[in-house]
Structures are given as C-alpha cells and as structure tokens.
Protein backbone atom coordinates (compact mmCIF):
# COMPACT_ATOMS: atom_id res chain seq x y z
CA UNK A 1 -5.13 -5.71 -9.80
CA UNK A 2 -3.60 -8.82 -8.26
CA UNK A 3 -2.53 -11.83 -9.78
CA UNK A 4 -1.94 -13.67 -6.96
CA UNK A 5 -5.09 -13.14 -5.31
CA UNK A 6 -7.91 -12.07 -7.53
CA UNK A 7 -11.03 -12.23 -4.83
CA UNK A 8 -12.12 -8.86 -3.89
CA UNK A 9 -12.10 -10.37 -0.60
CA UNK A 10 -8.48 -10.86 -0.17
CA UNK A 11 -7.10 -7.66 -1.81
CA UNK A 12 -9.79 -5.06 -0.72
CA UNK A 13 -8.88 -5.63 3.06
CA UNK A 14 -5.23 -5.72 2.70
CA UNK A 15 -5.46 -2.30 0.62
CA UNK A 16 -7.69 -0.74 3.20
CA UNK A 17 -5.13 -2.33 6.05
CA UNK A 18 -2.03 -0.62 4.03
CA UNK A 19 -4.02 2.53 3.59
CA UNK A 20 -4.92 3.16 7.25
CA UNK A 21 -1.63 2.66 8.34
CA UNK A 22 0.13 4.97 6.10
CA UNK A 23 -2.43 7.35 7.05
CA UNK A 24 -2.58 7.09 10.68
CA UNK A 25 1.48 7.36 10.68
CA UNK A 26 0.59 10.90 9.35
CA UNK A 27 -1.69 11.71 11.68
CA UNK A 28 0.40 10.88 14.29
CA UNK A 29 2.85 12.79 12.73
CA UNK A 30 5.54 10.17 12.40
CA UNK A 31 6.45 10.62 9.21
CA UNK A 32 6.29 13.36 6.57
CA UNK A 33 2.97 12.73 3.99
CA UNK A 34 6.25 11.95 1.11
CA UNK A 35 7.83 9.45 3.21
CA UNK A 36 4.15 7.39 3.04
CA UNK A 37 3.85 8.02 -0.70
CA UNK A 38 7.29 6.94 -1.33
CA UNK A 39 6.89 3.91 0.80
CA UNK A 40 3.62 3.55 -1.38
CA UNK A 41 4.66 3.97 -4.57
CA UNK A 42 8.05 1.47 -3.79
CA UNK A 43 5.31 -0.91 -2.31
CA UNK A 44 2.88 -1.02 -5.26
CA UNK A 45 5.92 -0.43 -7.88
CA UNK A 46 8.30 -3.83 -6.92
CA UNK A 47 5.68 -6.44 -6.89
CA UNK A 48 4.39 -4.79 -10.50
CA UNK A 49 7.98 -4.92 -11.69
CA UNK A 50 8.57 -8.13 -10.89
CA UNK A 51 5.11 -9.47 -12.24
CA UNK A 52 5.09 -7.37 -15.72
C-alpha cells in the first residue's frame, strides 16, 4: 500500500493510530461519522493522487 514505507511495521501502526483517532472523535461525539470518512477518504485520496 505504501511506497514510501513498505515494512508492515511502519504502515500497520500509523493506520491503526489514524483509525483510532477518527474513531474515538466519534465516540466522543465531536464530529459527525461523514466528517471522519471525508477526512479519510481526502487523507488516503491526495497522497494516491499525487503518487499514481
């Protein structure tokens, strides 16, 4: 999935990181579930735009 950094190592804890933060701003009900999947889907989409 990463160019950048292909070890497991590096990319499986910063997913995990981004994941638990989107998710506990829902929980704490700071944002709407859309405003983390847009913030997602803008996160994942530039880098892969600017890579591809």
């Amino acid at each position: 999935m990463s160019r950048a950094y292909s070890k497991w190592y590096v990319v499986a804890p910063s997913l995990l990181w981004a994941g638990s933060v989107g998710y506990s701003r829902m929980y704490l009900g700071v944002h709407y579930p859309t405003d983390v999947l847009a913030g997602a889907v803008l996160g994942l989409g530039r880098p892969l735009h600017w890579m591809g």
